[in-house]
Protein backbone atom coordinates (compact mmCIF):
# COMPACT_ATOMS: atom_id res chain seq x y z
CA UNK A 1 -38.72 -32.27 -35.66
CA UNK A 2 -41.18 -29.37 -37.05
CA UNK A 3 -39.01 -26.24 -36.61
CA UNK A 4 -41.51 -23.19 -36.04
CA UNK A 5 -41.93 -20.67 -37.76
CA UNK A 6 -41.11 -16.90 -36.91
CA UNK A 7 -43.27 -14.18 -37.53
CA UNK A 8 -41.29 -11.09 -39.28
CA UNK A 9 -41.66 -9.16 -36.33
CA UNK A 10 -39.00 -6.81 -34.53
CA UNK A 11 -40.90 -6.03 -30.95
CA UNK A 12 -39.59 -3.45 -28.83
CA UNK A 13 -40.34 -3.73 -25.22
CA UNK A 14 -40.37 -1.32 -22.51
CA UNK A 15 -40.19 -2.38 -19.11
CA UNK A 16 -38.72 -0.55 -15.98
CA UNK A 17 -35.95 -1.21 -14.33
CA UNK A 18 -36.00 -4.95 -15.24
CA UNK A 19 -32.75 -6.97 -13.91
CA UNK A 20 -33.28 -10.37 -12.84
CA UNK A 21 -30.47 -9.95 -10.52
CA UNK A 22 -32.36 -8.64 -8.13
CA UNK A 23 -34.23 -11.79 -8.13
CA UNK A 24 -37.29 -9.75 -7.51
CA UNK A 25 -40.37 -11.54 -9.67
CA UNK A 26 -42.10 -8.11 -10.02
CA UNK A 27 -39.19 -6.80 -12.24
CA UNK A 28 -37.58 -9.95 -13.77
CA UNK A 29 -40.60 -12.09 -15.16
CA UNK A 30 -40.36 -10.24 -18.51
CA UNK A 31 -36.83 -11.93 -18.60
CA UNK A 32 -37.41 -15.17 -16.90
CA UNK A 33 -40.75 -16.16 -18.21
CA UNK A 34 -42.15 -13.74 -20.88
CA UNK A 35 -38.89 -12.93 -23.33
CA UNK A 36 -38.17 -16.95 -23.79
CA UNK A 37 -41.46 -18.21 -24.76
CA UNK A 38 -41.93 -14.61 -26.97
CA UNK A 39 -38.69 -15.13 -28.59
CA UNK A 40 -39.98 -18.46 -30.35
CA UNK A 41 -42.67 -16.69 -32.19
CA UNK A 42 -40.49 -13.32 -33.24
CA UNK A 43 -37.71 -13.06 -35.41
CA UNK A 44 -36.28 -9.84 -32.66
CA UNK A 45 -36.76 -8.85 -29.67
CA UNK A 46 -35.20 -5.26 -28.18
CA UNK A 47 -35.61 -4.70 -24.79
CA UNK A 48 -35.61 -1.09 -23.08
CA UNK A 49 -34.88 -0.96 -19.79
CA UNK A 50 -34.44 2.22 -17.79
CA UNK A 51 -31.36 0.90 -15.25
CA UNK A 52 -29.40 -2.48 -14.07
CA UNK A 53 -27.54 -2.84 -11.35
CA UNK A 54 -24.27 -4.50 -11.52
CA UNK A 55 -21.99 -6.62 -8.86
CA UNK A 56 -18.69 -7.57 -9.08
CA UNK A 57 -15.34 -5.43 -10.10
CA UNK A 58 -14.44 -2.53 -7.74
CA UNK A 59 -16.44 0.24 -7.00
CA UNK A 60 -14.77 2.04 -10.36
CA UNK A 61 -15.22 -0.79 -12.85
CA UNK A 62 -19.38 -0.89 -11.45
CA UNK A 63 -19.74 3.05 -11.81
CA UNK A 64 -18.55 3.03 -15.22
CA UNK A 65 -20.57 -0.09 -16.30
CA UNK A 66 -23.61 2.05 -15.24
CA UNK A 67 -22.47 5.19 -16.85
CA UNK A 68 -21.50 3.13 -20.16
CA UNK A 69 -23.90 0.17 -19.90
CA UNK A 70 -23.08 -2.40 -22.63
CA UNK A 71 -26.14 -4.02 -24.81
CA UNK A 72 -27.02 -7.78 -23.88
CA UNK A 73 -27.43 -10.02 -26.86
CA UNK A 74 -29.01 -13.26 -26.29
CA UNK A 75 -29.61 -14.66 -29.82
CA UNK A 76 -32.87 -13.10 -31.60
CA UNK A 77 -32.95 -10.95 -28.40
CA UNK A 78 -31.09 -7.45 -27.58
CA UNK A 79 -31.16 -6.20 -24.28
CA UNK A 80 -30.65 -2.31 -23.69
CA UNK A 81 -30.22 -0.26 -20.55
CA UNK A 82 -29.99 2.99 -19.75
CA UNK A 83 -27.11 5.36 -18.42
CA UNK A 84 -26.96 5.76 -14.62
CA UNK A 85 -27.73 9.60 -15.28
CA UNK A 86 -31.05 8.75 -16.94
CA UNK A 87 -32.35 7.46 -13.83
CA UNK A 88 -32.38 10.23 -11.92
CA UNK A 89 -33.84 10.93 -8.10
CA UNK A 90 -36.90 13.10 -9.05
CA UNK A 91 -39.30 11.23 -10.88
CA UNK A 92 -40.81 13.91 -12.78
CA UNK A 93 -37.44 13.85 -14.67
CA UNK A 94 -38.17 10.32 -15.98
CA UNK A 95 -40.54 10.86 -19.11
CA UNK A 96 -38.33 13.24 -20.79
CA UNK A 97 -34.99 11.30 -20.09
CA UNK A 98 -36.51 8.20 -20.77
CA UNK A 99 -38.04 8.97 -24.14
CA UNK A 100 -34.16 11.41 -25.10
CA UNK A 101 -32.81 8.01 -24.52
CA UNK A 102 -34.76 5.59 -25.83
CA UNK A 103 -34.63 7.61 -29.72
CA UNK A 104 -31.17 8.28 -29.44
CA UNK A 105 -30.71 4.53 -28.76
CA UNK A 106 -33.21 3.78 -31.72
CA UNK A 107 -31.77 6.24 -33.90
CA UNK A 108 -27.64 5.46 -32.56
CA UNK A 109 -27.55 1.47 -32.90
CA UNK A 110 -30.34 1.68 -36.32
CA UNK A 111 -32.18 -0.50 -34.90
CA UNK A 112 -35.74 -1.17 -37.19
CA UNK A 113 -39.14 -1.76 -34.91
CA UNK A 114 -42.52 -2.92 -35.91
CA UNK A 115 -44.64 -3.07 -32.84
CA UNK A 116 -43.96 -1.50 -29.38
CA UNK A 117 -45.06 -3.64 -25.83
CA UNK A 118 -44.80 -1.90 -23.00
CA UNK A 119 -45.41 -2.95 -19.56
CA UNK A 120 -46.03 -0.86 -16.49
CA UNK A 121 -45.39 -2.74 -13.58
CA UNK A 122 -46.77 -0.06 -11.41
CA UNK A 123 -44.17 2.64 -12.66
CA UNK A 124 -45.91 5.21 -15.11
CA UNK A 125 -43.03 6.98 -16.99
CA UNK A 126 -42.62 4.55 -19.85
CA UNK A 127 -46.25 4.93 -20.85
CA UNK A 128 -46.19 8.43 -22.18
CA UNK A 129 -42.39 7.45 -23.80
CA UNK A 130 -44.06 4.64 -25.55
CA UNK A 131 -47.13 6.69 -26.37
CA UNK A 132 -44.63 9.16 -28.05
CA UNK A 133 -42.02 6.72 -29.55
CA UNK A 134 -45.08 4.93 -31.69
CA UNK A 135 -46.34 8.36 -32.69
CA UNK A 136 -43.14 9.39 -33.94
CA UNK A 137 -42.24 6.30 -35.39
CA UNK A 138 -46.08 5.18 -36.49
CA UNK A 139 -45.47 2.21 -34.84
CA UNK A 140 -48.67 0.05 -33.18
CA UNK A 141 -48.63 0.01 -29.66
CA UNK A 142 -50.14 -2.84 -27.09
CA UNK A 143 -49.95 -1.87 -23.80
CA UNK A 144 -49.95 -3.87 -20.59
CA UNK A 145 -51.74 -1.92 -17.77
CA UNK A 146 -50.21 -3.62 -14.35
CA UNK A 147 -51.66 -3.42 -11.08
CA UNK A 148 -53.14 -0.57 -9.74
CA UNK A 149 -50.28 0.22 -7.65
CA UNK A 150 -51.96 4.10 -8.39
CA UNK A 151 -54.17 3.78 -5.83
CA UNK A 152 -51.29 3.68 -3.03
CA UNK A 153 -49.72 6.52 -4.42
CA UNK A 154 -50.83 10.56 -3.59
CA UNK A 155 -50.00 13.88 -4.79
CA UNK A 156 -48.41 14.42 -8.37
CA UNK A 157 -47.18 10.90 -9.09
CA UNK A 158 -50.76 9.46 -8.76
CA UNK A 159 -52.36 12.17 -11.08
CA UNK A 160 -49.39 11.87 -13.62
CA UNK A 161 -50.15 8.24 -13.78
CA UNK A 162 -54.02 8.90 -14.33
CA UNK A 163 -53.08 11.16 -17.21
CA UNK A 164 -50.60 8.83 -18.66
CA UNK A 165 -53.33 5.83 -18.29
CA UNK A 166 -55.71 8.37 -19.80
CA UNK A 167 -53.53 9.36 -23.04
CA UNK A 168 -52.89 6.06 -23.47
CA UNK A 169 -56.49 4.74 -23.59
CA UNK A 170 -57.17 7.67 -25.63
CA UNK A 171 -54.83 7.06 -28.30
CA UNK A 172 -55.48 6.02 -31.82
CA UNK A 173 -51.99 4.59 -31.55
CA UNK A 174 -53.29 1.78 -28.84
CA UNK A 175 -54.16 -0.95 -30.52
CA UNK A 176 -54.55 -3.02 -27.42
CA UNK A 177 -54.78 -2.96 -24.01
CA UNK A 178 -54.47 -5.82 -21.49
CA UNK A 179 -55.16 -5.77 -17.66
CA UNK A 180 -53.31 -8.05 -15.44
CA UNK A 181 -55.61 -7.76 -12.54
CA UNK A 182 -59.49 -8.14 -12.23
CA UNK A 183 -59.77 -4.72 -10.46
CA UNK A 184 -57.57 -2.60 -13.11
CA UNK A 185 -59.43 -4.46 -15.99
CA UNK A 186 -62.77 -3.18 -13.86
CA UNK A 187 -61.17 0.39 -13.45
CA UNK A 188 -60.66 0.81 -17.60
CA UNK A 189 -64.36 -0.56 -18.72
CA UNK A 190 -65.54 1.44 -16.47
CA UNK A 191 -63.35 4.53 -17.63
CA UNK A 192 -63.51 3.75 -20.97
CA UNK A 193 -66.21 2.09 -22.38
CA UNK A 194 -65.63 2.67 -25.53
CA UNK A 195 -62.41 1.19 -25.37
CA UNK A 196 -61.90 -2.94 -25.35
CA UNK A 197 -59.62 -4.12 -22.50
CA UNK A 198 -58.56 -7.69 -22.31
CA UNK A 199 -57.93 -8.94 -19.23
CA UNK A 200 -54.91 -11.41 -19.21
CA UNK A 201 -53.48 -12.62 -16.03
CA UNK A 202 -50.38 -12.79 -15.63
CA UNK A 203 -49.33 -16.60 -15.28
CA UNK A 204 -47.24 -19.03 -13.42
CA UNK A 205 -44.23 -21.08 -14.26
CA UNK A 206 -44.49 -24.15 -16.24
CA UNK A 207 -42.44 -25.92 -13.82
CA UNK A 208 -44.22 -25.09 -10.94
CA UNK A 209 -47.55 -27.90 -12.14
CA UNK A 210 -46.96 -31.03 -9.96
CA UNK A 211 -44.09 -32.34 -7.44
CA UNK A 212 -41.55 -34.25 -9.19
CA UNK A 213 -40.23 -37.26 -6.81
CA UNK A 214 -37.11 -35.16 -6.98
CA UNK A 215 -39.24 -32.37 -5.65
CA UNK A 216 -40.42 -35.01 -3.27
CA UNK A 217 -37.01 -36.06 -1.89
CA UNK A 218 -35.50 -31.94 -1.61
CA UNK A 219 -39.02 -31.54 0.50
CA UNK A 220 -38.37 -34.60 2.98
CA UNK A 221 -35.07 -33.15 3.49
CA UNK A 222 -36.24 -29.50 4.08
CA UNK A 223 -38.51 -31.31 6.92
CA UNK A 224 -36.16 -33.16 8.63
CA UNK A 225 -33.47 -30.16 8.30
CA UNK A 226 -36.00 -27.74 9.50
CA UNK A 227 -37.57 -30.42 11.79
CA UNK A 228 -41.20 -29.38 10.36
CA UNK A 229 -42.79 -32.66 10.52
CA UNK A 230 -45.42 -31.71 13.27
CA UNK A 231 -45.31 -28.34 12.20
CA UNK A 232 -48.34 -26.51 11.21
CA UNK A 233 -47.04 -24.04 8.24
CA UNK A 234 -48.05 -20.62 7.38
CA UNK A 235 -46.13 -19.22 4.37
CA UNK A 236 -45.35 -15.75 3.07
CA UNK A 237 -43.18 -15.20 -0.02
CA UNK A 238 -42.58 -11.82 -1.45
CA UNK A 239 -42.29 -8.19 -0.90
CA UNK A 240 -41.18 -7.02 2.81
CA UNK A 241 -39.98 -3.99 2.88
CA UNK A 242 -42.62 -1.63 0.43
CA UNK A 243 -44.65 0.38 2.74
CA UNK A 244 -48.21 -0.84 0.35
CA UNK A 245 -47.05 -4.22 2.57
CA UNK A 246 -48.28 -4.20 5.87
CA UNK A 247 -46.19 -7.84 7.18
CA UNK A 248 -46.45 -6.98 10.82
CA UNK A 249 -49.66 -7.38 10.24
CA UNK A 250 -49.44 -10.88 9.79
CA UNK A 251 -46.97 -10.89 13.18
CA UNK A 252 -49.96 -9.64 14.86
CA UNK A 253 -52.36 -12.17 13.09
CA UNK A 254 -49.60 -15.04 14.43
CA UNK A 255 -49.80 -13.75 18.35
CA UNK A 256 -54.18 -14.47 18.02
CA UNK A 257 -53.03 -17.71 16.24
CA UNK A 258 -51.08 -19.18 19.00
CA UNK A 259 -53.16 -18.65 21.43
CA UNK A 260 -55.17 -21.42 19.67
CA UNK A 261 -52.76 -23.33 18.31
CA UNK A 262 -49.11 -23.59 19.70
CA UNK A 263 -47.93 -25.98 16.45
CA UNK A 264 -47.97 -23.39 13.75
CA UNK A 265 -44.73 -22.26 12.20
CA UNK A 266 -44.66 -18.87 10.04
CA UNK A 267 -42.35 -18.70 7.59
CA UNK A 268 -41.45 -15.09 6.28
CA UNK A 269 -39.26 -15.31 2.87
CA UNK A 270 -38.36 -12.12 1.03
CA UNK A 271 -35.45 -9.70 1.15
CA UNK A 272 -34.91 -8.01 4.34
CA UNK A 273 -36.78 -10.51 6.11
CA UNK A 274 -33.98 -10.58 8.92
CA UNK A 275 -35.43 -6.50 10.03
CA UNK A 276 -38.56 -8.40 11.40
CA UNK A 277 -36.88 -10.39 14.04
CA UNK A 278 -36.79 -7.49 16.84
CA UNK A 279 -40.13 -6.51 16.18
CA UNK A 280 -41.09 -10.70 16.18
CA UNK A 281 -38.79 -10.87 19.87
CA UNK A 282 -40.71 -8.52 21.35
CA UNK A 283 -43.57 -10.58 21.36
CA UNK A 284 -41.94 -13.29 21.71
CA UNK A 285 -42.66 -15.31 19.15
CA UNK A 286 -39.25 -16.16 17.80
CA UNK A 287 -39.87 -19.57 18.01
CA UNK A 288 -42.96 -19.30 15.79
CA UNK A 289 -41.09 -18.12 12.97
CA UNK A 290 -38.41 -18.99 10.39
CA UNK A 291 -37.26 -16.12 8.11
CA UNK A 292 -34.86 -15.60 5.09
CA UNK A 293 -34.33 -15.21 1.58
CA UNK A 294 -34.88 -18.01 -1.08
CA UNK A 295 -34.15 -17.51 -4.62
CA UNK A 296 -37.54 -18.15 -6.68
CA UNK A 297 -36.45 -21.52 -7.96
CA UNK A 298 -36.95 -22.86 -3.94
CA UNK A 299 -39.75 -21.27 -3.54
CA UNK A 300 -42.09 -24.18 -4.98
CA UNK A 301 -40.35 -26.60 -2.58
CA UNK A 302 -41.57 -24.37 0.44
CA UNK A 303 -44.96 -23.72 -1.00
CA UNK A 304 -45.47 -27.10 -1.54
CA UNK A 305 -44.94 -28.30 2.55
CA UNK A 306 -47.07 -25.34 3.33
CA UNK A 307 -50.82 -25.30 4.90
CA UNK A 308 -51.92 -22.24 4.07
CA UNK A 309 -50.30 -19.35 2.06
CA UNK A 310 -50.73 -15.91 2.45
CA UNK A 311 -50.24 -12.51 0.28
CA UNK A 312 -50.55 -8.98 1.92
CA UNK A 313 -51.37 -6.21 -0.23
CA UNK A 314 -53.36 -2.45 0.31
CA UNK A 315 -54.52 -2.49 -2.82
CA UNK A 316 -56.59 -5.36 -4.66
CA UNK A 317 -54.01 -6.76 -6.93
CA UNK A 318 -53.41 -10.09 -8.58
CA UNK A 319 -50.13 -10.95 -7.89
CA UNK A 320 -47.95 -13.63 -10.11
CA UNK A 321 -47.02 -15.12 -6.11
CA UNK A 322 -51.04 -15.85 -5.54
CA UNK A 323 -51.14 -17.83 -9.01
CA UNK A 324 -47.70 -19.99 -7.71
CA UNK A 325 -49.72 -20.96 -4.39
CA UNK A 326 -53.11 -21.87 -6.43
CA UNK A 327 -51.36 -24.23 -9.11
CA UNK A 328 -49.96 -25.75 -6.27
CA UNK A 329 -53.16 -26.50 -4.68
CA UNK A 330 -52.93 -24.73 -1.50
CA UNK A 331 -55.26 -22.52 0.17
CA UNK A 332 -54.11 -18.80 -0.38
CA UNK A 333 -55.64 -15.88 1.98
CA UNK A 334 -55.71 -13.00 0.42
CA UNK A 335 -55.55 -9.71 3.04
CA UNK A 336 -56.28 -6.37 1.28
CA UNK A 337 -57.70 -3.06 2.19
CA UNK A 338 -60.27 -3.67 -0.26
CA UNK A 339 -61.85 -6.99 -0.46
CA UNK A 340 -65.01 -5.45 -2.16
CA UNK A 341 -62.74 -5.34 -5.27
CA UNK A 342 -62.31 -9.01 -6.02
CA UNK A 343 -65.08 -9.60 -7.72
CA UNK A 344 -63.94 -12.35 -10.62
CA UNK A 345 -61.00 -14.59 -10.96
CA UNK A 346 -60.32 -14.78 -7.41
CA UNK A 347 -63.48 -15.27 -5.09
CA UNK A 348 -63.43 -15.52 -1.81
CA UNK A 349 -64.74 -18.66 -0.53
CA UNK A 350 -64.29 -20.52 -3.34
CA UNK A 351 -60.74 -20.51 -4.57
CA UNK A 352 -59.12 -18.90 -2.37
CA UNK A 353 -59.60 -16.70 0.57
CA UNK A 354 -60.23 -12.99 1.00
CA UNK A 355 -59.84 -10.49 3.87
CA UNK A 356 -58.98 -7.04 5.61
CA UNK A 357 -55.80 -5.95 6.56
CA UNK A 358 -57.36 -6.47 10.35
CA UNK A 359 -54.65 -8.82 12.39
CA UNK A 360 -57.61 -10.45 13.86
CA UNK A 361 -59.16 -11.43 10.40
CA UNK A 362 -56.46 -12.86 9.08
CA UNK A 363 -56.13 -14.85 12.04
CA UNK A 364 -59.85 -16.02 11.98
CA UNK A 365 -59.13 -16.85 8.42
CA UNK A 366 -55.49 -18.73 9.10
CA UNK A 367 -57.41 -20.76 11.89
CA UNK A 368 -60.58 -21.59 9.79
CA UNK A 369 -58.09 -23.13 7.37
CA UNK A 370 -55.70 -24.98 9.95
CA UNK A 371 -58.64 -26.71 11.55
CA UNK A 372 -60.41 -27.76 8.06
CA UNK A 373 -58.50 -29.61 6.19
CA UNK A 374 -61.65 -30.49 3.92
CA UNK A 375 -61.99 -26.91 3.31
CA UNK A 376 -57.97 -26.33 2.75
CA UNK A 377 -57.96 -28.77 0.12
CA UNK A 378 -61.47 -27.63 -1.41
CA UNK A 379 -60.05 -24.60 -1.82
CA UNK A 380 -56.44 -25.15 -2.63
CA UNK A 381 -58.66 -27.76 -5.54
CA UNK A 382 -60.67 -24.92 -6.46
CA UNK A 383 -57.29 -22.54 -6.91
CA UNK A 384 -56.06 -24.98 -9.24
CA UNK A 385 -58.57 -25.25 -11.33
CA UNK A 386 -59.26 -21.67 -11.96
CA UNK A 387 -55.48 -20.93 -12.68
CA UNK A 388 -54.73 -23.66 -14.51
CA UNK A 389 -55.57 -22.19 -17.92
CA UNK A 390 -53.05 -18.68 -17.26
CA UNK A 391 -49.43 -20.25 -18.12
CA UNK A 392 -46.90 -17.89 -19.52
CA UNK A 393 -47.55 -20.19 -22.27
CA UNK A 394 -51.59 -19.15 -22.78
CA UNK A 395 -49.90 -15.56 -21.94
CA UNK A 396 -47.81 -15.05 -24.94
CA UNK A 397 -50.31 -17.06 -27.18
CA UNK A 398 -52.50 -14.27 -26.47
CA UNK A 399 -49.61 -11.53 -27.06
CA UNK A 400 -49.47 -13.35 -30.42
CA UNK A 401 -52.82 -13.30 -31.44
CA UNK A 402 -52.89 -9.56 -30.75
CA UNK A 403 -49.52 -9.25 -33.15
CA UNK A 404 -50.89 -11.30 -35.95
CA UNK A 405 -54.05 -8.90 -36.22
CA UNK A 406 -52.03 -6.11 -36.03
CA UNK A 407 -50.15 -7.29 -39.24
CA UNK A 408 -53.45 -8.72 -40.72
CA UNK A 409 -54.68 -4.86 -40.41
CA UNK A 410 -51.85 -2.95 -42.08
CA UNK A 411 -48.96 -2.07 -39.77
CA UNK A 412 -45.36 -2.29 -41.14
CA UNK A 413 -44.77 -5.52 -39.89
CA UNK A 414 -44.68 -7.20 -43.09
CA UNK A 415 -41.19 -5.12 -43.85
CA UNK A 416 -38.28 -7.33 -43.51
């Protein structure tokens, strides 16, 4: 078998507060989906992160494992986390801790880098650290702008993040930027036209194209288990308990729902799922609704029995969940504060569906696609063919592409 070949490359990533642990797909993709298909093309990989949290032991053993974390060495890639004490409560703190930290690790454990990735995921801090590390060290940087979480935020935090976006896209020390949602990609052209931004969803699991007849059998059992077999489902996986989530929204869309239809089930998975149940028994609707927790690698089982899907957000994002639903082929609503600003990759109406945070919307929308099933599967056929093409897979090709012409143009990367 053709072994492939590595590219002399040693990449340092940033990325906040990644621990896949937590099971929380916002802050462990880099690790579950990104870092083994990267890995393959580099010959190292050092990853920054700026805290883990760690179970077992006694209380004593965890404190000191977070005030003397240990590197993580998986092969061709070194995982590095911060002190406890570098995390601290007021997040003005973070940009000077971060960056004291990240060059006396550098500097400490001698460790030689040729290109800097960093990725945002909504938390600013490491984009003036890497900003400053690659100026320091003349290193190219490609950075990953995430979602536009900004636009939730107020006060300091959201104009230190516009100055950190802005000294970033100002930099000579840039060499790339990518945009993992249509509306941030928007925000930067328009910002800075002078400047190219790629836009690059983020993608979906491999694993998660077509339902094995394993798949099939775990499903039938879920239905009888469950007893969902004349069960109408609407599905929610993600995020509960962030405040730029409005979920009782949805247990307001589900009281208008019922009114119509008395054979829909809601199904609420995400941590903290349980703290919905008063608030659900008070309009008595328990009934109506299964909640929980599934780890990620269920979640395609669920998705897949679903009728319609359903992601929540304030601001217009384009969330990895949204992707999972569309290469599934189901119909995914889309309820957002602004719907003006989906304006490519997901349309509404075509492959998938978008709306206001109004209860009453979404549950004109949830209806429109419970009664159609020609238009559910139009749609959900639609999804799938717009996603297909944005696998971690095309992800990382494109991550490649953008190291080879950094090499091809002079950096250090040729330097073994």
């Amino acid at each position: 078998m053709h072994r492939q070949t590595r590219m002399p490359i040693n990449l340092l990533i940033l990325v906040p507060h990644e621990d896949p642990a937590r099971i929380n797909p916002a802050t462990a993709w880099p690790r579950l989906y990104l870092i083994p298909r990267l890995r393959l093309h580099l010959k190292k990989i050092i990853v920054l992160s700026m805290g883990k949290r760690y179970g077992g032991g006694s209380r004593i053993k965890r404190l000191l494992r977070r005030l003397f974390p240990s590197p993580e060495y998986d092969g061709n890639v070194e995982y590095h986390y911060s002190p406890m004490i570098f995390v601290p409560l007021f997040e003005f703190l973070q940009v000077p801790l971060a960056l004291f930290y990240a060059l006396v690790m550098l500097a400490v454990r001698r460790i030689k880098v040729d290109a800097i990735y960093c990725i945002t995921i909504g938390e600013p801090y490491f984009a003036p650290v890497a900003l400053l590390i690659s100026s320091i060290y003349r290193l190219p940087l490609i950075m990953e702008h995430g979602d536009p979480f900004w636009e939730e935020l107020r006060g300091f935090k959201q104009r230190a993040y516009l100055l950190y976006q802005k000294l970033i896209m100002k930099s000579k020390r840039t060499k790339y930027s990518i945009a993992v949602s249509p509306s941030i990609a928007d925000f930067l052209a328009r910002h800075f036209p002078n400047k190219r931004v790629l836009f690059i969803p983020e993608g979906y699991p491999s694993d998660f194209v077509g339902v094995s007849d394993s798949d099939k059998y775990l499903i039938k059992q879920i239905k009888q288990e469950y007893r969902l077999d004349n069960k109408k489902i609407v599905l929610y996986a993600g995020t509960i308990s962030s405040p730029s989530i409005p979920i009782n929204n949805l247990v307001d869309a589900a009281s208008y729902v019922l009114r119509s239809q008395s054979d829909v089930l809601f199904i609420i998975f995400g941590r903290g799922a349980e703290r919905l149940r008063p608030f659900i028994e008070s309009k008595g609707l328990s009934q109506h609704f299964l909640l929980g927790f599934r780890p990620h690698n269920e979640i395609k089982l669920w998705i897949s029995l679903a009728d319609v899907c359903i992601h929540i957000r304030k601001s217009a994002v384009s969330p990895t969940k949204v992707y999972e639903y569309m290469i599934l082929g189901k119909p995914a609503i889309i309820a957002t504060e602004h719907p003006e600003k989906y304006t490519r990759l997901l349309i509404n109406n075509v492959n998938c569906v978008i709306t206001s945070l109004s209860p009453s919307e979404i549950a004109y929308n949830i209806l429109r696609l419970l009664v159609d099933r020609e238009l559910r599967e139009r749609i959900g056929r639609e999804g799938f063919m717009t996603i297909k093409k944005y696998s971690w897979d095309y992800f990382v090709e494109k991550l490649i592409w953008m190291l080879k012409s950094i090499a091809k143009n002079g950096s250090k990367i040729a330097r073994e």
